[in-house]
C-alpha atoms as a PDB file:
ATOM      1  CA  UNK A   1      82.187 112.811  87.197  1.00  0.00           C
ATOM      2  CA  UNK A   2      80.438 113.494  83.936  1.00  0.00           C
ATOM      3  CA  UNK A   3      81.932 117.133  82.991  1.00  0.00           C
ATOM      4  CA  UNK A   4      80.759 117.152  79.450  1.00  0.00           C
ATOM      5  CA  UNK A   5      76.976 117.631  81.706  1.00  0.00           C
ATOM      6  CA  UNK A   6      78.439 120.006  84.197  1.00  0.00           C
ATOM      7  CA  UNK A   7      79.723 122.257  81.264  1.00  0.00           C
ATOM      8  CA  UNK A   8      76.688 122.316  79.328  1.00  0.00           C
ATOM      9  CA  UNK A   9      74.684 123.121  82.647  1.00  0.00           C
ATOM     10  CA  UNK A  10      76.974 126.215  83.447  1.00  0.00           C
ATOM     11  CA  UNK A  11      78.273 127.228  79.598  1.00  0.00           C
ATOM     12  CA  UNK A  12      77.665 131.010  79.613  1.00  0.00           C
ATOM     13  CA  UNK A  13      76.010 130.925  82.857  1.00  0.00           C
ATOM     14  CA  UNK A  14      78.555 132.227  85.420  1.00  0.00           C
ATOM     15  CA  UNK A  15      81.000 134.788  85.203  1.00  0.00           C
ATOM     16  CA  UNK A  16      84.156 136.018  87.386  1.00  0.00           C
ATOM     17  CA  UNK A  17      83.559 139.690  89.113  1.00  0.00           C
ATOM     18  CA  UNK A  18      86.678 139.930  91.700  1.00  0.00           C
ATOM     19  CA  UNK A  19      89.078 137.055  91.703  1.00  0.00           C
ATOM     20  CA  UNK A  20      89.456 138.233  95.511  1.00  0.00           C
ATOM     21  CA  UNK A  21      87.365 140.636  97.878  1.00  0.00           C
ATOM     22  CA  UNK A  22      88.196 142.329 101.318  1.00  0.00           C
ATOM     23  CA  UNK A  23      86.361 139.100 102.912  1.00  0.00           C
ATOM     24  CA  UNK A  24      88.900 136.704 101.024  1.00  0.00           C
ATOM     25  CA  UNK A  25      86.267 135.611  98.996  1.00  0.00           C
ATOM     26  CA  UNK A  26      86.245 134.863  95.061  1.00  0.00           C
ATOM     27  CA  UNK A  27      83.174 136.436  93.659  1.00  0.00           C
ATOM     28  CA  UNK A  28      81.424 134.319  90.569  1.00  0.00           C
ATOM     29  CA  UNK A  29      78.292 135.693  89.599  1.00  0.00           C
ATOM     30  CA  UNK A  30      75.749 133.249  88.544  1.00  0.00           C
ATOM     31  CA  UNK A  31      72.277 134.032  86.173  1.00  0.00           C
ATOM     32  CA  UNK A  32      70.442 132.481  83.636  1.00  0.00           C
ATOM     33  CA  UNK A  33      69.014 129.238  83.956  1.00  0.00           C
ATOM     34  CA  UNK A  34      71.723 128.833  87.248  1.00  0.00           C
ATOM     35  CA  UNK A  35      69.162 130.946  89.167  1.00  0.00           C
ATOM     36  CA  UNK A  36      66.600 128.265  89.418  1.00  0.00           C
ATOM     37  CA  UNK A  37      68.766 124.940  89.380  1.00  0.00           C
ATOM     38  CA  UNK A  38      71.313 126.490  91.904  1.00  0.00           C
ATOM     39  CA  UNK A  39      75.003 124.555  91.767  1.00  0.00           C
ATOM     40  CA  UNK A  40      76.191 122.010  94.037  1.00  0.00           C
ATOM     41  CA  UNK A  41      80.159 121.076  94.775  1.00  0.00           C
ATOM     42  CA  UNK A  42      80.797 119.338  91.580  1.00  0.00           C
ATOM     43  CA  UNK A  43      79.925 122.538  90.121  1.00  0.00           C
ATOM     44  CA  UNK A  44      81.880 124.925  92.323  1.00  0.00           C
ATOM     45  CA  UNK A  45      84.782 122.209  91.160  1.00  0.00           C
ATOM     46  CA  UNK A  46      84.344 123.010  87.171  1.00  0.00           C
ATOM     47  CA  UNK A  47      83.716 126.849  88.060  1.00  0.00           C
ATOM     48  CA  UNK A  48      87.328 127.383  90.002  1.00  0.00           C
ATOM     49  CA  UNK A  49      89.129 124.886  87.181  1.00  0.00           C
ATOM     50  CA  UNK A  50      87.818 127.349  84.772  1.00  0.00           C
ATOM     51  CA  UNK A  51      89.197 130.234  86.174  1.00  0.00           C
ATOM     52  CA  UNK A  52      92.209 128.613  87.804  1.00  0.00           C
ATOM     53  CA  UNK A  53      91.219 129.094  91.381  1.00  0.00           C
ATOM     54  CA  UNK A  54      92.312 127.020  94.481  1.00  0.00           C
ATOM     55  CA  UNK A  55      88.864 124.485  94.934  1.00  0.00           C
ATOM     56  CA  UNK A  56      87.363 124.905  97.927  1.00  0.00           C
ATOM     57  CA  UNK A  57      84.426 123.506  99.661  1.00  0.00           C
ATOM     58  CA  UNK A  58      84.184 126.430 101.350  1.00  0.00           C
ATOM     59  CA  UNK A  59      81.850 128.462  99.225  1.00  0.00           C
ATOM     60  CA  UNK A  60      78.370 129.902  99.847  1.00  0.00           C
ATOM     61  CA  UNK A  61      75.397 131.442  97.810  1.00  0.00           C
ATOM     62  CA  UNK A  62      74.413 135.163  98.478  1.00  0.00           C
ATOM     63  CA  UNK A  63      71.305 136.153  96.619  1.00  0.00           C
ATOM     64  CA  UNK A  64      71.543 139.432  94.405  1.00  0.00           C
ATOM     65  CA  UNK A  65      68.896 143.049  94.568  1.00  0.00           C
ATOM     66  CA  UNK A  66      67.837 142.546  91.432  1.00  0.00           C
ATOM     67  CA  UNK A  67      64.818 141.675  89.789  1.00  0.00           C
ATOM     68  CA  UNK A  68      66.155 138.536  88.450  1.00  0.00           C
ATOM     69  CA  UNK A  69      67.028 134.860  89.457  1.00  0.00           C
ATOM     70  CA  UNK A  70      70.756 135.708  89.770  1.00  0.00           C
ATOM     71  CA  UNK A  71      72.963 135.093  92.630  1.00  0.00           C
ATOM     72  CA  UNK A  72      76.884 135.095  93.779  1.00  0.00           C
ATOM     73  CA  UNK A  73      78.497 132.875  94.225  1.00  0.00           C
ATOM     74  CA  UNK A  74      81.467 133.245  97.384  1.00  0.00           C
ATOM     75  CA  UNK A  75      84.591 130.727  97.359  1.00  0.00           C
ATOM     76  CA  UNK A  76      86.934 131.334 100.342  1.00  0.00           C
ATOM     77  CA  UNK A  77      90.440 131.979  99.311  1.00  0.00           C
ATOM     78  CA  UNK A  78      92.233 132.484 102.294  1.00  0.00           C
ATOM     79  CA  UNK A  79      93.349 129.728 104.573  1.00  0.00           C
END
C-alpha cells in the first residue's frame, strides 16, 4: 500500500476525541476535505497506526449535527 498517498489524503484531516467510549468504540473525528471523499479500510489502517490503536475492521461512519461535511468515525475496541 502506497502510505505516502494515504497520509497526504488524511494529513490534518482527522483527529482523536475519546480513545474509548461507553459503546467500546474509539471516536476519530473526521472534516475537511474527508467529508466528501469518505475513508475506506486502508485508511482506518493509517488512522489507528497513528494513534496506536488495535486495527480493526470493525469500524463505522456516524454523520455529525453540524452544518458541515464532518463525520465520526467509530473503531470497536472491545473484543
Amino acid at each position: 500500500m502506497d502510505w505516502s498517498k494515504v497520509h497526504r489524503k488524511l494529513a490534518g484531516r482527522f483527529r482523536l476525541l475519546e480513545r474509548r467510549n461507553d459503546a467500546g468504540d474509539c471516536v476519530i473525528h473526521c472534516f475537511g476535505s474527508l467529508g466528501q471523499t469518505g475513508v475506506n479500510n486502508g485508511d482506518v489502517r493509517y488512522i489507528c497506526g497513528f494513534y496506536g490503536i488495535p486495527y480493526s475492521e470493525d469500524w463505522r461512519r456516524e454523520e455529525t449535527r453540524d452544518a458541515g461535511d464532518s463525520f465520526y468515525l467509530l473503531i470497536k475496541t472491545d473484543a
